[in-house]
N, C-alpha and C. Protein backbone atom coordinates (compact mmCIF):
# COMPACT_ATOMS: atom_id res chain seq x y z
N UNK A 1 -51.92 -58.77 112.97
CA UNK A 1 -52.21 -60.17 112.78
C UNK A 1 -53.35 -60.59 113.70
N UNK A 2 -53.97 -61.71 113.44
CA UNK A 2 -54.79 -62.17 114.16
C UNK A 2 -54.70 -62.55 115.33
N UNK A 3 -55.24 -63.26 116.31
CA UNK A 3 -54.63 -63.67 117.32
C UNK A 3 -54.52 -65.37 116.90
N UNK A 4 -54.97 -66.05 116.63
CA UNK A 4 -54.66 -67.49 115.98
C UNK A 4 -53.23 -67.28 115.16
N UNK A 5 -53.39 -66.59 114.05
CA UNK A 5 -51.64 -66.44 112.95
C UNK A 5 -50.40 -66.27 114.57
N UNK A 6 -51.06 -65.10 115.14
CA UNK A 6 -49.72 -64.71 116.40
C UNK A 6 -49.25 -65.98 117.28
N UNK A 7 -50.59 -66.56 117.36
CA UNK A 7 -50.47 -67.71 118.52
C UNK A 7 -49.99 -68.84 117.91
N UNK A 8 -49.91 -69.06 116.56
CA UNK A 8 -49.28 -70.40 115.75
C UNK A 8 -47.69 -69.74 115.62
N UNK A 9 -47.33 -68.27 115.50
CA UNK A 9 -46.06 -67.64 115.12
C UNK A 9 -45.15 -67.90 116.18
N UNK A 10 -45.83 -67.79 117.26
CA UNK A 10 -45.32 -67.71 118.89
C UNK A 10 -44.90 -69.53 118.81
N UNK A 11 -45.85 -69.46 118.57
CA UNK A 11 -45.88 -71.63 119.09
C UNK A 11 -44.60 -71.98 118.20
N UNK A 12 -44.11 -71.47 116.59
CA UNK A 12 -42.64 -71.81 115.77
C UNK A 12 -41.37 -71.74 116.18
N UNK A 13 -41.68 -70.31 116.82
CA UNK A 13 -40.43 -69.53 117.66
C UNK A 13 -40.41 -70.27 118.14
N UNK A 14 -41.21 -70.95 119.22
CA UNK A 14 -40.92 -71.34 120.69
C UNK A 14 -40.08 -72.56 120.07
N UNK A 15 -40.93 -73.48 119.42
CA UNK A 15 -39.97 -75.00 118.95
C UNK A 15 -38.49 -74.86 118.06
N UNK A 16 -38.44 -73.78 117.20
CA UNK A 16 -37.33 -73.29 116.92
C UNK A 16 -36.78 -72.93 117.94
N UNK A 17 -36.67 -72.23 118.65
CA UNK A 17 -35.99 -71.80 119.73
C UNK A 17 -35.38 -72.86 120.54
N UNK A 18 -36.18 -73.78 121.12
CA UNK A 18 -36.13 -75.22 121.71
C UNK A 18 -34.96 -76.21 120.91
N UNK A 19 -35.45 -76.31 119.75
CA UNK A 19 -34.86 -77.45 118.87
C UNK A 19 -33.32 -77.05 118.33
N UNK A 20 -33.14 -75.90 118.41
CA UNK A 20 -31.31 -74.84 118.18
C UNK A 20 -30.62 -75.83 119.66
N UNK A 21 -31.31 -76.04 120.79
CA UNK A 21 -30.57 -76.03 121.82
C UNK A 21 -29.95 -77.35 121.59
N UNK A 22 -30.85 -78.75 120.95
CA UNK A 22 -30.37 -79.66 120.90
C UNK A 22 -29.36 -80.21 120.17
N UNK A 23 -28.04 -80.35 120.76
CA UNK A 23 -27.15 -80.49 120.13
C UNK A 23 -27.17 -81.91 119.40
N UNK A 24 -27.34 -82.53 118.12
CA UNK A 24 -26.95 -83.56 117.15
C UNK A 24 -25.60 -83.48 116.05
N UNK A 25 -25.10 -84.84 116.30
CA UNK A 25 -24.36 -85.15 115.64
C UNK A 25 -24.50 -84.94 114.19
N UNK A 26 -23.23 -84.73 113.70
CA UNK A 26 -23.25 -84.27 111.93
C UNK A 26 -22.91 -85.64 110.97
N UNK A 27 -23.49 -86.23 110.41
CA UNK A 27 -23.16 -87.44 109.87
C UNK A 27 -22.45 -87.01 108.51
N UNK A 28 -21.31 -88.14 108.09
CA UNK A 28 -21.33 -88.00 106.73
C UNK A 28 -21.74 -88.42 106.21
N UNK A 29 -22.34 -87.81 104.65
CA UNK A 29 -23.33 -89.08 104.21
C UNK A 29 -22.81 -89.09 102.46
N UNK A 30 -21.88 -88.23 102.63
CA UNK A 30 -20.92 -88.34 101.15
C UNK A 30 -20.94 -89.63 100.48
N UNK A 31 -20.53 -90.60 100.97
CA UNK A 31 -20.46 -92.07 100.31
C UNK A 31 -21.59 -92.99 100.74
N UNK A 32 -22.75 -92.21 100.69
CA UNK A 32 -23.99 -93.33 101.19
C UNK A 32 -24.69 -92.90 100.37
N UNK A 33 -25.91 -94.10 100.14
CA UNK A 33 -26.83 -93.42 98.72
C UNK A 33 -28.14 -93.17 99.61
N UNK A 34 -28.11 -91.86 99.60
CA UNK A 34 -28.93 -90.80 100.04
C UNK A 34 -30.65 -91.01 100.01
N UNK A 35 -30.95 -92.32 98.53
CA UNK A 35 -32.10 -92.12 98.08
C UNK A 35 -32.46 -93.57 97.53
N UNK A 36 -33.26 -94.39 98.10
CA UNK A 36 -33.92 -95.90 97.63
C UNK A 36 -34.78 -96.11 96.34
N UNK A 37 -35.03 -95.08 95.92
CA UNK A 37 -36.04 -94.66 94.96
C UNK A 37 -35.54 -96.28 93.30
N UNK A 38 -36.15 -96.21 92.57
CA UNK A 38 -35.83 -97.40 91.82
C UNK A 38 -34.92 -96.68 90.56
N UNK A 39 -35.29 -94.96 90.65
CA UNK A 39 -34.05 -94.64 89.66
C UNK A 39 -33.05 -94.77 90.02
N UNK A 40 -32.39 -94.09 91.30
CA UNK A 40 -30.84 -94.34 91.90
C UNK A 40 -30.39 -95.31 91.81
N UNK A 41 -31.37 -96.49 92.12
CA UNK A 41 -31.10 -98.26 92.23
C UNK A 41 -30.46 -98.25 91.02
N UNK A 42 -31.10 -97.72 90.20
CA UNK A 42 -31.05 -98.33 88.23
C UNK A 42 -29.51 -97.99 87.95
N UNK A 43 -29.41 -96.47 88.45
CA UNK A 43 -27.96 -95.82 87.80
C UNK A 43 -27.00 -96.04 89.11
N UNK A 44 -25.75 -96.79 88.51
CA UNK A 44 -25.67 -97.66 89.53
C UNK A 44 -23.95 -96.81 89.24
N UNK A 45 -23.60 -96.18 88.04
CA UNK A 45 -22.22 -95.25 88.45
C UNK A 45 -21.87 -94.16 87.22
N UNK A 46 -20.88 -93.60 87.18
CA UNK A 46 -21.18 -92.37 86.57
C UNK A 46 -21.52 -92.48 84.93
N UNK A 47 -21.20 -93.50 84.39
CA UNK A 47 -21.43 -93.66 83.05
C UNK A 47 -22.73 -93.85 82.85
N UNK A 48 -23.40 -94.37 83.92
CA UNK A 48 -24.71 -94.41 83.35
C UNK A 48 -25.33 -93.35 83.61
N UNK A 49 -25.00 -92.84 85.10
CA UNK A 49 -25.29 -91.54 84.89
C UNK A 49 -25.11 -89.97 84.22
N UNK A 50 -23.97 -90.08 83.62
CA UNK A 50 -23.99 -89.38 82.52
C UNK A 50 -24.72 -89.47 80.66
N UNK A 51 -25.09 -90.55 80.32
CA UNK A 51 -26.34 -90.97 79.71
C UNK A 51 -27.53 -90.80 79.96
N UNK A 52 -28.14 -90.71 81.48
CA UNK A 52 -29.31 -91.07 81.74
C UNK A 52 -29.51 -89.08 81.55
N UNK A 53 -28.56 -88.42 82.38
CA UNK A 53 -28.44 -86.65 81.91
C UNK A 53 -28.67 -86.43 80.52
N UNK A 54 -28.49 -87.17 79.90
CA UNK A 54 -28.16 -86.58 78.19
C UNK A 54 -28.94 -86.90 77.59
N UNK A 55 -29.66 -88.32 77.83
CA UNK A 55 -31.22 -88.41 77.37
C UNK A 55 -32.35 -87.29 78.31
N UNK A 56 -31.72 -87.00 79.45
CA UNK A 56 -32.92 -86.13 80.11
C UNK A 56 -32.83 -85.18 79.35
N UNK A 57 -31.57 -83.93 78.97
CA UNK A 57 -31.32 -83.26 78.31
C UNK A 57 -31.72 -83.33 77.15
N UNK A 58 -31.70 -84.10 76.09
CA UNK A 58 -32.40 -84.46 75.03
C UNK A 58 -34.01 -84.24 75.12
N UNK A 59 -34.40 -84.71 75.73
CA UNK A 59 -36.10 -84.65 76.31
C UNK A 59 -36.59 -83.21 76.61
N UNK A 60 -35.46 -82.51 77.68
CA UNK A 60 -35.89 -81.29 77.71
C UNK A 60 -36.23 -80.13 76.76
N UNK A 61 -35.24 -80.47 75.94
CA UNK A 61 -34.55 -79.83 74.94
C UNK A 61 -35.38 -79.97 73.69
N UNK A 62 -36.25 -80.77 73.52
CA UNK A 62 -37.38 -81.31 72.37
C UNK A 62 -38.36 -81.04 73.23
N UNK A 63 -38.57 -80.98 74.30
CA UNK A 63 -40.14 -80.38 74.78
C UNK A 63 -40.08 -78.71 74.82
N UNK A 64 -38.89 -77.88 74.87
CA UNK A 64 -39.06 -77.07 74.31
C UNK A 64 -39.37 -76.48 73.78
N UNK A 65 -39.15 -76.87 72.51
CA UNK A 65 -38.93 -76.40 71.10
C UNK A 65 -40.40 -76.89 70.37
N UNK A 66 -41.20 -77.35 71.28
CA UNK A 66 -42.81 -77.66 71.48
C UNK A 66 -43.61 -76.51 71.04
């Protein structure tokens, strides 16, 4: 390897190495919505989200067959 690739490889280790030590808390995040985005907003519980799958599925499924 080069000496720049070795010296950026060395510099990963080192912060990996570093960042293992710091111990953080494990959150749950099971019942939190994970994602702000305006689709999640939209599908708001499983019925719609099982529709919104079946039109994706549908879509996939005809771009296929393209």
């Amino acid at each position: 390897m080069t000496k720049n690739i070795q010296q950026k490889t060395d510099k990963i280790i080192q912060l990996a190495a570093t960042s293992t030590k710091v111990n953080k808390p494990v959150e749950d995040t099971s019942a939190q919505r994970l994602s702000n985005d305006s689709l999640s907003m939209s599908i708001r519980n499983k019925k719609e989200a099982d529709l919104f799958l079946a039109a994706l599925n549908a879509v996939i499924k005809i771009a296929r067959h393209k």
